[in-house]
Each structure stands twice: as C-alpha cells, then as structure tokens.
Protein backbone atom coordinates (compact mmCIF):
# COMPACT_ATOMS: atom_id res chain seq x y z
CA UNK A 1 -61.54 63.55 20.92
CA UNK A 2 -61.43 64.69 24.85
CA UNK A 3 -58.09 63.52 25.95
CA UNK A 4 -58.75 61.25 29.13
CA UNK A 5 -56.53 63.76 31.37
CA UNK A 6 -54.89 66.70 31.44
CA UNK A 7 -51.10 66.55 32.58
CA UNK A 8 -51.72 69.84 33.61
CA UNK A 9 -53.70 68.93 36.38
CA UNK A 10 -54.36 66.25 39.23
CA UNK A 11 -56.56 63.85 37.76
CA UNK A 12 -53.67 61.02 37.90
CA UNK A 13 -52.26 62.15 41.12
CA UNK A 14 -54.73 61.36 43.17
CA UNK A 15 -57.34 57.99 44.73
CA UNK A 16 -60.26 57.90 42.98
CA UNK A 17 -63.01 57.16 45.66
CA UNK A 18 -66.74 57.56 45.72
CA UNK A 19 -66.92 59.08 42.05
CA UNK A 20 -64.31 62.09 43.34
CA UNK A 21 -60.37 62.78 42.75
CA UNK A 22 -58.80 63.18 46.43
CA UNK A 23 -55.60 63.51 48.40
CA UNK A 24 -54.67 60.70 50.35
CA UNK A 25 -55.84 61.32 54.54
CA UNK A 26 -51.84 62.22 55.45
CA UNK A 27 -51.49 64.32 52.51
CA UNK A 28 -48.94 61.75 51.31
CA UNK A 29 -47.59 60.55 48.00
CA UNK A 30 -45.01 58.75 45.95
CA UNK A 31 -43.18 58.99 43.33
CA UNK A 32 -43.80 57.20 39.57
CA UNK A 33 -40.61 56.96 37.72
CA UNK A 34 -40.19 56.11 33.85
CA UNK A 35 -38.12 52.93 34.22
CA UNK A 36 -36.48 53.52 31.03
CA UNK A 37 -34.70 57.08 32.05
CA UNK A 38 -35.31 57.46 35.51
CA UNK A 39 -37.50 60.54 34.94
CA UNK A 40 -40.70 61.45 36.88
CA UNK A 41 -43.67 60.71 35.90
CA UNK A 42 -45.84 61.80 38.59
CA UNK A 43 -46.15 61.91 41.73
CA UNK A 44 -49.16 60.11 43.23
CA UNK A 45 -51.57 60.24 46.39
CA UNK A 46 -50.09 57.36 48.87
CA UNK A 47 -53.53 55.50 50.30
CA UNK A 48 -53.80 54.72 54.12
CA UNK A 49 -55.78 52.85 55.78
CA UNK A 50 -57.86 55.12 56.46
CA UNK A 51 -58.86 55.55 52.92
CA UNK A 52 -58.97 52.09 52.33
CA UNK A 53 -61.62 52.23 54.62
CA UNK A 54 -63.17 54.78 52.40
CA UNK A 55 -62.65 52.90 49.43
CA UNK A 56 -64.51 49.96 50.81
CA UNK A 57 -67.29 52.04 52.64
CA UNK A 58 -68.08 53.97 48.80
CA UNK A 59 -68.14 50.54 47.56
CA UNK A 60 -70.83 49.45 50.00
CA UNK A 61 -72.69 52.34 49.55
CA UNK A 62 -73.48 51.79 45.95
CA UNK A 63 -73.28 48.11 46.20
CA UNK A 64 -77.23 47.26 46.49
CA UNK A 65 -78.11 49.96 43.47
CA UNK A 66 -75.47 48.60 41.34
CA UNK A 67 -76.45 45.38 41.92
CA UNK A 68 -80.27 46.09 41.14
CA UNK A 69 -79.58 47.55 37.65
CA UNK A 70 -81.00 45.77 34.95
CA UNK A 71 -78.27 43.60 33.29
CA UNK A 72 -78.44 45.30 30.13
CA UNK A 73 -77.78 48.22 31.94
CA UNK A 74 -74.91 47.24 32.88
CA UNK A 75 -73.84 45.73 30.15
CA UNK A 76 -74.34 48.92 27.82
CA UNK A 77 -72.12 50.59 29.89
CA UNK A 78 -69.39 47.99 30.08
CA UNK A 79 -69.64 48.44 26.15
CA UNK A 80 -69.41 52.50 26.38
CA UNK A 81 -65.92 51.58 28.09
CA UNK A 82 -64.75 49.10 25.72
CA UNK A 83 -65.60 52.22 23.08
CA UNK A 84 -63.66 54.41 24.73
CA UNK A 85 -60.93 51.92 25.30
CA UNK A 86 -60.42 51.53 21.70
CA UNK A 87 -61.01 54.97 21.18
CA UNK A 88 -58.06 56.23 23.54
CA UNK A 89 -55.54 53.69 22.23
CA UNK A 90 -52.44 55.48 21.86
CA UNK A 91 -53.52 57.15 24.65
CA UNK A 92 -53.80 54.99 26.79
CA UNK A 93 -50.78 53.35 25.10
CA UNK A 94 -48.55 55.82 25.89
CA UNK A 95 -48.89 56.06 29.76
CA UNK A 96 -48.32 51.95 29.66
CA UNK A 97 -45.19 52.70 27.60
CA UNK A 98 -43.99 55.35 29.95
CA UNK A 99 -44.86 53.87 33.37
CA UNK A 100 -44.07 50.04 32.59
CA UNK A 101 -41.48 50.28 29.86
CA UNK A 102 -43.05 47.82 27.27
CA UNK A 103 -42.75 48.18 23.92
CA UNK A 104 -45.09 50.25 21.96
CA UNK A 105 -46.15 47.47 19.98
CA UNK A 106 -47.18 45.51 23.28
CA UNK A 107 -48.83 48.27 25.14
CA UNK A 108 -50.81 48.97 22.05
CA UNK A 109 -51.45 44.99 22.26
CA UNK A 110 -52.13 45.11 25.70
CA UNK A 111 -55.10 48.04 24.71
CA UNK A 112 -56.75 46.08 22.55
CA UNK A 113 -56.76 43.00 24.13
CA UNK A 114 -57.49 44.76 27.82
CA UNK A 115 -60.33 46.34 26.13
CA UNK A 116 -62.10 43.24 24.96
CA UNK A 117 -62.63 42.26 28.41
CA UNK A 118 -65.16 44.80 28.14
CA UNK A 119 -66.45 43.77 25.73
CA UNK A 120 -66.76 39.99 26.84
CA UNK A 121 -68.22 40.44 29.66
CA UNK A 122 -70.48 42.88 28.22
CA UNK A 123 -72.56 40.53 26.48
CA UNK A 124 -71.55 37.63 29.83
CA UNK A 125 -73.74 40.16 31.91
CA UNK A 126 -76.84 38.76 30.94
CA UNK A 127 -75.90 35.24 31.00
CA UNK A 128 -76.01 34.70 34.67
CA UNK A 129 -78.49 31.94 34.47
CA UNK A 130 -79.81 29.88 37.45
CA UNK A 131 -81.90 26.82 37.73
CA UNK A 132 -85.54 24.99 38.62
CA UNK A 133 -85.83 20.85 39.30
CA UNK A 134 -88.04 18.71 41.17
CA UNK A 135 -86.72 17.25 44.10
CA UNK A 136 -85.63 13.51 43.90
CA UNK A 137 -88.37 12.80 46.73
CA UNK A 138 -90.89 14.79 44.73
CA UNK A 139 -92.02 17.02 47.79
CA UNK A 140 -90.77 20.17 46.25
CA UNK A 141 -89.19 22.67 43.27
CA UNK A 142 -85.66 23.49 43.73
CA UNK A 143 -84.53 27.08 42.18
CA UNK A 144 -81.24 28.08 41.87
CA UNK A 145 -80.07 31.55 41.31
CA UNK A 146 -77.01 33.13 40.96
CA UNK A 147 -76.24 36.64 42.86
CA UNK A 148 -73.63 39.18 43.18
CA UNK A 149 -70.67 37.93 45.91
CA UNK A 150 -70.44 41.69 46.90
CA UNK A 151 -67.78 44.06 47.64
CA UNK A 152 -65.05 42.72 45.51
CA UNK A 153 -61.34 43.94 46.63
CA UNK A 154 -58.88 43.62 43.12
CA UNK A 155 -55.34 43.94 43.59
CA UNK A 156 -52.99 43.79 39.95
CA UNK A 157 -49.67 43.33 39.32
CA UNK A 158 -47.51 46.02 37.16
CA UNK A 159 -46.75 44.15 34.06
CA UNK A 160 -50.30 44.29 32.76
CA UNK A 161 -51.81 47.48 34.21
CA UNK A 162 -54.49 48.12 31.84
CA UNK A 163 -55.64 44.29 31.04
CA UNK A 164 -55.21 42.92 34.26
CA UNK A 165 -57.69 45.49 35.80
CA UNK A 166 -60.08 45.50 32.80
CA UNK A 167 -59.88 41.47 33.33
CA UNK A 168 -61.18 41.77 36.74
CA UNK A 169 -63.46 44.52 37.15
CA UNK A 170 -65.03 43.85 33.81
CA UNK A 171 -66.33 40.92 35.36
CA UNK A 172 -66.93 42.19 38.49
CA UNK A 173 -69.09 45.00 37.33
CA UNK A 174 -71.23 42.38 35.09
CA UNK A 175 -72.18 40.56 37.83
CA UNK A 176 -73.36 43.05 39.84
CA UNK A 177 -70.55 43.48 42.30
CA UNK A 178 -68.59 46.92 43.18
CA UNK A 179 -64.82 47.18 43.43
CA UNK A 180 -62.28 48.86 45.06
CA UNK A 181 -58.66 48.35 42.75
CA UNK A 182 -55.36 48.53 44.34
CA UNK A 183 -53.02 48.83 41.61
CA UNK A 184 -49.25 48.20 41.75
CA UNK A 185 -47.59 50.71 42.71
CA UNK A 186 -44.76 51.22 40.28
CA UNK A 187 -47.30 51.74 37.27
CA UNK A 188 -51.03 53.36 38.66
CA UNK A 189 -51.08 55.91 35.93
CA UNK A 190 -52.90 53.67 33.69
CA UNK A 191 -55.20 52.29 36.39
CA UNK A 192 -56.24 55.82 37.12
CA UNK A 193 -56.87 56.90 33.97
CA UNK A 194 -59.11 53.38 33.58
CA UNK A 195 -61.20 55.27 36.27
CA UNK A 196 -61.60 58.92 33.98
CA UNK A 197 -62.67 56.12 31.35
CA UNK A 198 -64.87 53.77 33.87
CA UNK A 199 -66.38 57.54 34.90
CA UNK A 200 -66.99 58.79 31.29
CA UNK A 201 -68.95 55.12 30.34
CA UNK A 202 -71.44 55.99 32.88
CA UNK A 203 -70.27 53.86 35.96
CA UNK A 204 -71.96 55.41 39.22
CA UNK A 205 -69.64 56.81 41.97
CA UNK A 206 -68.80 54.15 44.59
CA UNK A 207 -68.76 51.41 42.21
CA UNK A 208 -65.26 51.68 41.19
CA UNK A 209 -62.82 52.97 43.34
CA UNK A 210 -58.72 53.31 42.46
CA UNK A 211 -56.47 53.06 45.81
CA UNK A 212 -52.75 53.66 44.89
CA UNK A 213 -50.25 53.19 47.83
CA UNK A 214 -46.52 52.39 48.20
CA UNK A 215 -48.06 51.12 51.86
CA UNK A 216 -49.55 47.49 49.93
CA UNK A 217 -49.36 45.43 53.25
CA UNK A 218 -51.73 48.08 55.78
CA UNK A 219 -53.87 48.74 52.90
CA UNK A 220 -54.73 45.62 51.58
CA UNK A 221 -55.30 44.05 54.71
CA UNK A 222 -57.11 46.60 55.96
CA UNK A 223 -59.73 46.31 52.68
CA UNK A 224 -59.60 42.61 52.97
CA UNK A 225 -60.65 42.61 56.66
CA UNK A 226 -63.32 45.73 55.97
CA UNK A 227 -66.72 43.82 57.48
CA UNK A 228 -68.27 44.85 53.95
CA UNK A 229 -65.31 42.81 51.94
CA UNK A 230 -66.37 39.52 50.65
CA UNK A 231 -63.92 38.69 47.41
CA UNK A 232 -60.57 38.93 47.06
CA UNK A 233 -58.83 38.73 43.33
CA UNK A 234 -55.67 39.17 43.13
CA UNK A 235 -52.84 38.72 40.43
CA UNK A 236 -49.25 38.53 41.56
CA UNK A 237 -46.50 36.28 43.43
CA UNK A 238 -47.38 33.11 44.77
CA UNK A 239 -45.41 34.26 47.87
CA UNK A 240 -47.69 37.36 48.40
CA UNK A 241 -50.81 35.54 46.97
CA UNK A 242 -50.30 32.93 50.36
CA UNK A 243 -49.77 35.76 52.65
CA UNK A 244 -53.14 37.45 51.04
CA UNK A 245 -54.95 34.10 50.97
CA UNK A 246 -54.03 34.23 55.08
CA UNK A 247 -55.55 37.30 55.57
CA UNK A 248 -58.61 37.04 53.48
CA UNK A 249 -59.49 33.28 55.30
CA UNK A 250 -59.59 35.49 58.49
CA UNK A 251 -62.86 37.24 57.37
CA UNK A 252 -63.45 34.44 55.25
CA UNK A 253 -63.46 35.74 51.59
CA UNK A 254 -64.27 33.98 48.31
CA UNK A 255 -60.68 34.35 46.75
CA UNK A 256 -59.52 33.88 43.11
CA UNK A 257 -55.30 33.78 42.80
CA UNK A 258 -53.66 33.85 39.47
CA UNK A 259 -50.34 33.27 40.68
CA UNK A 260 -46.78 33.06 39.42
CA UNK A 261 -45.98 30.38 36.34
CA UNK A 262 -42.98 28.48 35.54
CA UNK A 263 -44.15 27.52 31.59
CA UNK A 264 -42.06 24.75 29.89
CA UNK A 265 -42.06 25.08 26.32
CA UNK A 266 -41.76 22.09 24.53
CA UNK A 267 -39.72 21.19 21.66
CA UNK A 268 -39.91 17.92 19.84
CA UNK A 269 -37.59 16.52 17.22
CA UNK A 270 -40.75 16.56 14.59
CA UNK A 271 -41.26 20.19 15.52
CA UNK A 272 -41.02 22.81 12.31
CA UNK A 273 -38.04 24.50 14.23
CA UNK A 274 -38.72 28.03 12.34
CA UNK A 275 -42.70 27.48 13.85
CA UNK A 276 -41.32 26.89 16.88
CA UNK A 277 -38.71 29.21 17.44
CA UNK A 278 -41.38 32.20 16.38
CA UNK A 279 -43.88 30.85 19.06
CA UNK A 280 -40.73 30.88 21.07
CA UNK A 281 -39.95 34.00 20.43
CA UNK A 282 -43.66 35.38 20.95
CA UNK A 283 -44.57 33.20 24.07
CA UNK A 284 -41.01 34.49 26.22
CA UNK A 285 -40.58 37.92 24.66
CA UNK A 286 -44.30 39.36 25.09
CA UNK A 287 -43.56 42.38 27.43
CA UNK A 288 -40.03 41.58 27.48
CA UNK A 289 -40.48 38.28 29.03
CA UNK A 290 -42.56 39.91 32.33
CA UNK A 291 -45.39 37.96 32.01
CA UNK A 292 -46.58 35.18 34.24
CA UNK A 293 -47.41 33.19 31.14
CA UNK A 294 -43.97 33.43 29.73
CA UNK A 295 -41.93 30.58 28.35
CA UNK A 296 -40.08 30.10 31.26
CA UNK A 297 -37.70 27.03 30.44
CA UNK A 298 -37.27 25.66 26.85
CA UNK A 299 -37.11 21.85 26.67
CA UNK A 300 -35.87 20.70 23.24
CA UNK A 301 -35.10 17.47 21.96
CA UNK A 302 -31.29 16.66 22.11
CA UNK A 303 -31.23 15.94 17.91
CA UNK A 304 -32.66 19.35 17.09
CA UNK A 305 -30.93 21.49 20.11
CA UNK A 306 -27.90 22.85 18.72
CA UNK A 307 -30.18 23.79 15.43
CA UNK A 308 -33.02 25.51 17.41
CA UNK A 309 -30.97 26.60 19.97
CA UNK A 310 -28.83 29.04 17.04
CA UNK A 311 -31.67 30.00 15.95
CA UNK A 312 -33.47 31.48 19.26
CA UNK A 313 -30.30 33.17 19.81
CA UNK A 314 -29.71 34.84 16.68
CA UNK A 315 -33.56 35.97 17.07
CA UNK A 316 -33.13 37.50 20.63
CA UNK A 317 -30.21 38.86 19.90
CA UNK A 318 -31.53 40.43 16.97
CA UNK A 319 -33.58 42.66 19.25
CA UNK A 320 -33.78 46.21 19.28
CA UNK A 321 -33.57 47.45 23.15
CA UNK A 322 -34.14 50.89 24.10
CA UNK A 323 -36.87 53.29 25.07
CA UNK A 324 -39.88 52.03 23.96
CA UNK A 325 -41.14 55.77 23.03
CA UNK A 326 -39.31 54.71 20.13
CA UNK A 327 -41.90 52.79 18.03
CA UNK A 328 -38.91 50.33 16.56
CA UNK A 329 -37.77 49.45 19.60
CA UNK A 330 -39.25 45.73 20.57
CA UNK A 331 -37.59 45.38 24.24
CA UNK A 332 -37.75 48.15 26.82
CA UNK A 333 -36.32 48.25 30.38
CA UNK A 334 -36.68 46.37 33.10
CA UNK A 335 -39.61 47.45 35.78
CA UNK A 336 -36.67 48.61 38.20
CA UNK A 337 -33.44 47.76 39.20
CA UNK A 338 -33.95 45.23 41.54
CA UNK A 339 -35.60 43.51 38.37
CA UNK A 340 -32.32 43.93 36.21
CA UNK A 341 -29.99 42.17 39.61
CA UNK A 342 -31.91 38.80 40.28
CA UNK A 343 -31.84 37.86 36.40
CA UNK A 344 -28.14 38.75 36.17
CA UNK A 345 -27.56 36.90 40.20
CA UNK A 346 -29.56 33.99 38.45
CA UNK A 347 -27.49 34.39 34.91
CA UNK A 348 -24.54 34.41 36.64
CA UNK A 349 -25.36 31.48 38.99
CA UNK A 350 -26.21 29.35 35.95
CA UNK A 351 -23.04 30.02 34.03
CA UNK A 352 -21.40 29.33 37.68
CA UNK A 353 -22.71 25.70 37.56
CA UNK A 354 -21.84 24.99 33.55
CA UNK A 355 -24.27 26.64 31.65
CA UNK A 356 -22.88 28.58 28.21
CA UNK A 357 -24.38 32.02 27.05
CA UNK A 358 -25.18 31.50 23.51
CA UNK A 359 -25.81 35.00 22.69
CA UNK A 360 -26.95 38.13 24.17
CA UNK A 361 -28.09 41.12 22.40
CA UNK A 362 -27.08 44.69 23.10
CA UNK A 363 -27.30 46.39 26.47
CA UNK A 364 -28.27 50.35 25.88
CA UNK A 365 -25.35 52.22 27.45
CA UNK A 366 -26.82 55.62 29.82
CA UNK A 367 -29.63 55.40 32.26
CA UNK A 368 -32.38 52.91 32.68
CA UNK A 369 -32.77 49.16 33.76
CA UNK A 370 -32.28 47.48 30.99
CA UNK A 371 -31.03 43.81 30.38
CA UNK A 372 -29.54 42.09 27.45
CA UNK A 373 -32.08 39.21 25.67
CA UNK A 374 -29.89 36.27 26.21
CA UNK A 375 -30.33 32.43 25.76
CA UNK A 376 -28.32 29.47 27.76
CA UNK A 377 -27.33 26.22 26.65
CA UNK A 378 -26.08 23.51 28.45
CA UNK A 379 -28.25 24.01 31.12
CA UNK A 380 -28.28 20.84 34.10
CA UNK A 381 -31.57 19.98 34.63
CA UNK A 382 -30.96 20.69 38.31
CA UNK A 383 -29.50 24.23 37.85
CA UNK A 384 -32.01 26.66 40.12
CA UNK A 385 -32.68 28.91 36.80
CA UNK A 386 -34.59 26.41 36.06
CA UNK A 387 -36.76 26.64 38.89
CA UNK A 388 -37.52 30.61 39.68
CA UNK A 389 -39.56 32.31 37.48
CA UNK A 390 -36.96 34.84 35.79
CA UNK A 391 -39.52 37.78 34.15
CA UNK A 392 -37.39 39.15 31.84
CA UNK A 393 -35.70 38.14 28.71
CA UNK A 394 -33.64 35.17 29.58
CA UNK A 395 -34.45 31.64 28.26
CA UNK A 396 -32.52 28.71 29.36
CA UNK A 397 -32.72 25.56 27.21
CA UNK A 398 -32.40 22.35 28.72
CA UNK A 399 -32.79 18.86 26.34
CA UNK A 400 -34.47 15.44 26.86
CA UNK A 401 -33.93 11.95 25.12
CA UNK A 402 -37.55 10.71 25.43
CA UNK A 403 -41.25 12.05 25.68
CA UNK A 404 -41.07 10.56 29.34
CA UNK A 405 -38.76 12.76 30.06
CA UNK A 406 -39.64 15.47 28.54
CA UNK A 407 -43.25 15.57 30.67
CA UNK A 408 -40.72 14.90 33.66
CA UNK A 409 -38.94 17.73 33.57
CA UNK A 410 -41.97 20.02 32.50
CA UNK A 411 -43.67 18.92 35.22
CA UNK A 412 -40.51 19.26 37.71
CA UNK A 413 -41.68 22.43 39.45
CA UNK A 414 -44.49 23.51 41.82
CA UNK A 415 -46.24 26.10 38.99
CA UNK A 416 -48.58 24.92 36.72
CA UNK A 417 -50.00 27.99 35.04
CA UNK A 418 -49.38 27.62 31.48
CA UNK A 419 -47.02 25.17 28.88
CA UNK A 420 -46.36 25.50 25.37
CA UNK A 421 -46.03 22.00 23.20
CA UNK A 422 -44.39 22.30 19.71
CA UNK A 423 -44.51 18.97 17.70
CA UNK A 424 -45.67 17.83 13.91
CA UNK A 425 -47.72 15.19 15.24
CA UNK A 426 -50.96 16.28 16.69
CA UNK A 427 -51.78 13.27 18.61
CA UNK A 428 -48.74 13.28 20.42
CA UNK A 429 -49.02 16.98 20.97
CA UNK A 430 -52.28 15.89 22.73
CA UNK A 431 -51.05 13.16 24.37
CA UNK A 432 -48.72 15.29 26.24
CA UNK A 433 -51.32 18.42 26.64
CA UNK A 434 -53.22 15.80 28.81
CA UNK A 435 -50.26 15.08 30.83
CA UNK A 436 -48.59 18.30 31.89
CA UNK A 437 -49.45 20.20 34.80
CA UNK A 438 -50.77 23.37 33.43
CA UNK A 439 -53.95 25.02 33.22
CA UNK A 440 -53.30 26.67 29.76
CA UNK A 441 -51.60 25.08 27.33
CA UNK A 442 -50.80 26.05 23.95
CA UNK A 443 -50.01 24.20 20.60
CA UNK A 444 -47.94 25.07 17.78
CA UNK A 445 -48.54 28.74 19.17
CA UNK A 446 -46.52 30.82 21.10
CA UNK A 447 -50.10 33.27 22.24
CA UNK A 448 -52.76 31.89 24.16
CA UNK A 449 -54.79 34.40 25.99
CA UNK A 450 -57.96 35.46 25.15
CA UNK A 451 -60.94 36.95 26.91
CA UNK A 452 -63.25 34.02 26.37
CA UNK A 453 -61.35 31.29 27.51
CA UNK A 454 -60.84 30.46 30.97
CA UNK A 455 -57.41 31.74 32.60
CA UNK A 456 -55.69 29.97 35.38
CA UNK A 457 -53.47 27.86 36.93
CA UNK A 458 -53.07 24.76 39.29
CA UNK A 459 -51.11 23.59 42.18
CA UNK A 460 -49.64 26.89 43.45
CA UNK A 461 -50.08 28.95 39.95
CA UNK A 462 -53.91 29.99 41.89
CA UNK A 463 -57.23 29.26 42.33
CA UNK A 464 -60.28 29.79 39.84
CA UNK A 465 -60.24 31.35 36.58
CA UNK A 466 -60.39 34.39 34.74
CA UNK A 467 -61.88 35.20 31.30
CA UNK A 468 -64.66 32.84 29.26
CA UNK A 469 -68.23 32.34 31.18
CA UNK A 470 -66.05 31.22 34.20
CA UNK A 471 -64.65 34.43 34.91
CA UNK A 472 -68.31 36.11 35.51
CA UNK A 473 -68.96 33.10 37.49
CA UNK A 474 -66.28 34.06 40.21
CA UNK A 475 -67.89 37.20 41.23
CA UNK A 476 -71.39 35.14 41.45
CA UNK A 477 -72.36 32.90 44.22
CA UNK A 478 -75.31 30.62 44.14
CA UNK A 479 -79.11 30.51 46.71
CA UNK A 480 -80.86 27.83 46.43
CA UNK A 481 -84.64 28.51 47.29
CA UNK A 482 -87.12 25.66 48.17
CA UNK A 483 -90.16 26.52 46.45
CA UNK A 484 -94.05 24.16 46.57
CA UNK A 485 -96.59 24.88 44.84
C-alpha cells in the first residue's frame, strides 16, 4: 500500500489548488503543533487572499465539466475514495491523533464513519430526481429539475477534520458542484491529505481545492464574496456562523450552518441507570467531550440523582488521560490552551456559585493541555455552566421533580442541535422527543450520527441539514421549465 504522503516531503505543507501542491502568494506559513506535547507537526502554507481567489477561480474553471459528468461517474469515484478511506485507516488515523489529540479509538471511529459519507452519497448521486405535472389550468406541463448550486465554499471546524469535510464535499461533489475547503487551522493535516486521497480516486483538478490559513477572516470573506461563489457550508460557532451568514447575504449565497449545541440529556426515574450512564458516558465523552453533539447538561430525576450521579463519576474518573499515541489511552488533550482555561474559568465559576465536584480523574503531569474528566452536582439551574457550551469533559448535573420541568429546563437555552432522552417507558420517551427543541434526538442511546439521516439543528444550532437524501439536496437547487406540447 502507497502511503498517502511522504513526511519527507511537502505534500502536507502546502494549498492544494487547481490539482497542484503550492506555496502560499507571500511565501507564508504557520505552524501545526501536537496539542498533546507541544511538538511540531508541520509547518503549513498560510492562504491569502489572493489565493483564495485562486481557489475559487480553479473551482470555476472545472465547475461546468464536473457538473456535466454522468452521475455514475461521479459516483464511482466518490466510491474509489471511500476505498481508499478505509484502506488508509490508521493512516489517516494517526495524523487525526497527532494534530487533534483524540483518542485512537475515536480517530479510528471518526475514519470509518467520515468515510461512509462517501459512500452515501455515492449511491445519493444518482438520486437527484426532478418532476413533470399538468398545470391546475390545464394550459401546460410543468418540469422540475434539480441542478448543481455551483461553486460551493466549505469551511470545518477542528474537532472532526476528516468527517466533517468528507460530510460536506461528499455531497457536494455528488451533486455536481466544485469546492474550495478551508479547514481549521489548528488541524489541516488531515484535510490535506483528504486531497492526496480526493486526487488518487480520480477527482479532476479544480474540483477540490484545500486553503489552509491562520488569516480565517480575509480569506473566507474574500471566497464568500468571489462573483463565482454561490454556497456557503460551514460548521462551527454560532458566533462566527452569524458573522459568516453576514457576509455571505452580501453576495447572496445559499448557506447551510451547523452551529454550536447545548444537548440536555435526559434522565428519568424509570431509566435503567447502568443504560443510561453508558449512553452518558458515550454521548459527552466522544472526542473528549469536543463535539457539538455532546451531552452538554445532564438532567436527572431528583430520586435517582445521587445513584446515577456516583456512578458517572466513578466512570469519568475511571479514564485513562494521556497521549492518545498510546492506544489505551481514552481521553487526550485539549485542542490548545485557551481550550483547557474557559472549562476550568467555567468549573471554577460553578463551584463559586454552590456547585460540588463529585470526582475528577487524573490530570497528566508534563506538557500538553490536558483537563481532568470531572462531573458537578448540585448544580442551580441558573448557574451559567449551564448555558455555554463547555467542549471538553465536564458534565454538570442538574435535577427536576416533574416531566414539565424537565422539558423546561432542556429547552432553557437558545441551541437546539441535539438531546438525549433516557426513560423505560417508550411512550413517554416519545412524548418528550416531540417536545424538546432539538433537531436530533436520541433514545436510550448515547450515538446518533449517521450518514443517512439528516443532521441539524434549530433556532440558532443552523440552518439545513447534513447527511440522508437531504444533505445532497443542499448543494441542488431547483428550475422549473414550462413545457406544451
């Protein structure tokens, strides 16, 4: 097997534009640090506008020919990736570890599930079905067909840097649209290596382009307000998402937002409390709790709290932290060390206000941003934990007296991405589902992503959906045609 680079050379140190490896226009770059050690990793091209520009213009160029390819033609190529995917695993794996600091365990997680996109939208690529009617009035046929949306600019967070790209440009590419990605900047090792594998599949130059850059404002403004730009998808903040949303309304863009989440998880007194403290542990601790997904605040019913309460502590603390090159370890670092001071500000600010650390695990003495798993009881409904999305591996467990109040204080928050519901009756578990604010909610289980269902948010968690026959239909816009014959 052909590794997909060399670290010998500059294949991962440099924007990947037009089908070719280049320097950014100043000659600049930035560093890429292992967050566990400090070490470097690389150091990478810094995009300017200027080759933002170039991004976009490559991306145009190829645009109509891309777009007139066969659908199966695409598709067999979107399936040559999700081979190679697979077949680069630990690969692959290995950079996420490195770059991100998850375990190896969820970086060889996030592989398989990143490359299924792929493979989804694969087989989605020749589903993009229109229509044909009669008028009402009888006068004429109305056909409806569904096209490309064009240059698609994809911007992705670092906690995900592998599945969040394949999520978007695997769609993006079955439709028919090109892409330029913007990766974040603290982990584009994997991103650019997704190009060497993109390249290998048999993807045409132009039609994806990688633009790294510490300079994230100038560059993805200046893609977002290229004349040739017409989608924006971007996965991130809400707080960045609004200031990208103003930007791309200025050349008015068809945007799709997955945003930041705030997930309740939801305990009730029926709950199997070993069930639900498993989910618990798999729905906050996936990639150490960075995930906008994550159980964010635990809600538990006041008769069971002390019991599952215990027991979620004795599980995080239970942890193994340390360098996740270390296949046992199941928590790595922090992303940086700006990461590692809000949770302990917002620890430390919740204790402040009468909140009592349960447990906390071990913090790994030497270098790296790492941060003890730790759980908090006796949290006041009121405290601000309870209302920031932390990102790490902190879980704050608040109790109700009544169902009411339960969806209350699940709902008590602007976010409405995802919400877990843990409960040994499956009509009330329903019941609830129907009235929390969410857009993803799971039951009795603590996972709920997959490639074919439909991934998003409401109120400010985003806009539209990615994954499942909606995600190909965000990179497709409708033309109606008036037809008599």
């Amino acid at each position: 097997m052909t590794p997909l680079y060399d670290r010998s050379d500059h294949t991962l140190s440099r924007l990947y534009v037009d089908g070719r490896w280049v320097p950014a226009a100043d000659g600049g770059t930035f560093d890429v640090l292992d967050p566990a050690d400090g070490s470097l990793l690389a150091r990478v091209a810094n995009g300017t506008v200027q080759d933002a520009h170039a991004a976009v213009d490559a991306a145009a160029a190829a645009a109509a020919a891309w777009a007139s390819l066969p659908p199966r033609e695409r598709a067999e190529i979107l399936m040559s990736a999700f081979a190679l995917m697979c077949e680069h695993r630990d690969e692959l794996a290995e950079l996420i570890v490195r770059e991100s600091g998850k375990s190896w365990a969820d970086a060889q997680g996030e592989i398989t599930y990143g490359a299924e996109f792929l493979r989804w939208f694969s087989e989605e690529a020749v589903r993009a079905d229109g229509g044909l009617m009669v008028a009402p009035d009888g006068d004429k046929k109305i056909i409806s067909i569904l096209q490309p949306i064009g240059v698609s600019i994809l911007i992705t967070p670092w906690n995900f840097p592998a599945a969040m790209a394949t999520r978007k440009i695997a769609p993006a590419l079955a439709a028919g649209c090109t892409v330029v990605l913007k990766p974040a900047s603290d982990t584009p090792l994997t991103a650019l290596a997704l190009a060497v594998l993109m390249e290998r599949a048999g993807t045409p130059a132009g039609v994806v382009n990688v633009l790294p850059s510490r300079r994230s404002g100038q560059v993805a403004e200046a893609m977002l307000l290229h004349p040739a730009a017409r989608k924006l998808s971007f996965t991130g903040s809400t707080e960045v998402g609004k200031s990208l949303l103003e930007i791309a309304a200025r050349n008015v863009l068809d945007c799709s937002m997955e945003l930041g989440g705030n997930a309740p998880f939801v305990v009730f007194e029926d709950a199997d409390i070993g069930t639900a403290v498993e989910g618990a542990m798999i729905a906050k601790m996936r990639n150490g709790g960075a995930s906008c997904i994550a159980a964010n605040r635990f809600i538990v019913a006041a008769s069971i709290a002390s019991k599952f309460s215990r027991a979620l502590a004795d599980a995080m603390a239970a942890l193994r932290v340390g360098h996740a090159l270390d296949r046992s370890v199941q928590l790595g670092p922090m992303i940086n060390a700006r990461a590692v001071e809000d949770l302990a500000t917002a620890v430390a600010a919740s204790v402040a206000s009468g909140s009592t650390v349960l447990a906390t695990g071990t913090r790994t003495e030497g270098p790296g941003t790492f941060f003890p798993p730790t759980v908090l009881t006796d949290v006041s409904p009121d405290d601000p934990i309870l209302h920031v999305e932390l990102f790490g591996p902190v879980a704050p467990i608040v109790t109700f007296e009544s169902d009411t109040q339960a969806i209350e204080l699940a709902n008590a928050t602007p976010f409405g991405l995802a919400a877990y519901v843990y409960s040994g009756d499956l009509a009330r578990a329903l019941r609830t589902a129907e009235r929390l604010d969410a857009g993803m909610i799971g039951i009795n289980r603590g996972f709920i992503s997959d490639p074919a269902a439909p991934f998003g948010g409401v109120k400010h968690s985003g806009l539209g959906r990615e994954g499942g026959h909606e995600g190909l239909l965000e990179f497709l816009e409708p033309k109606y045609i008036a037809v008599e014959w």
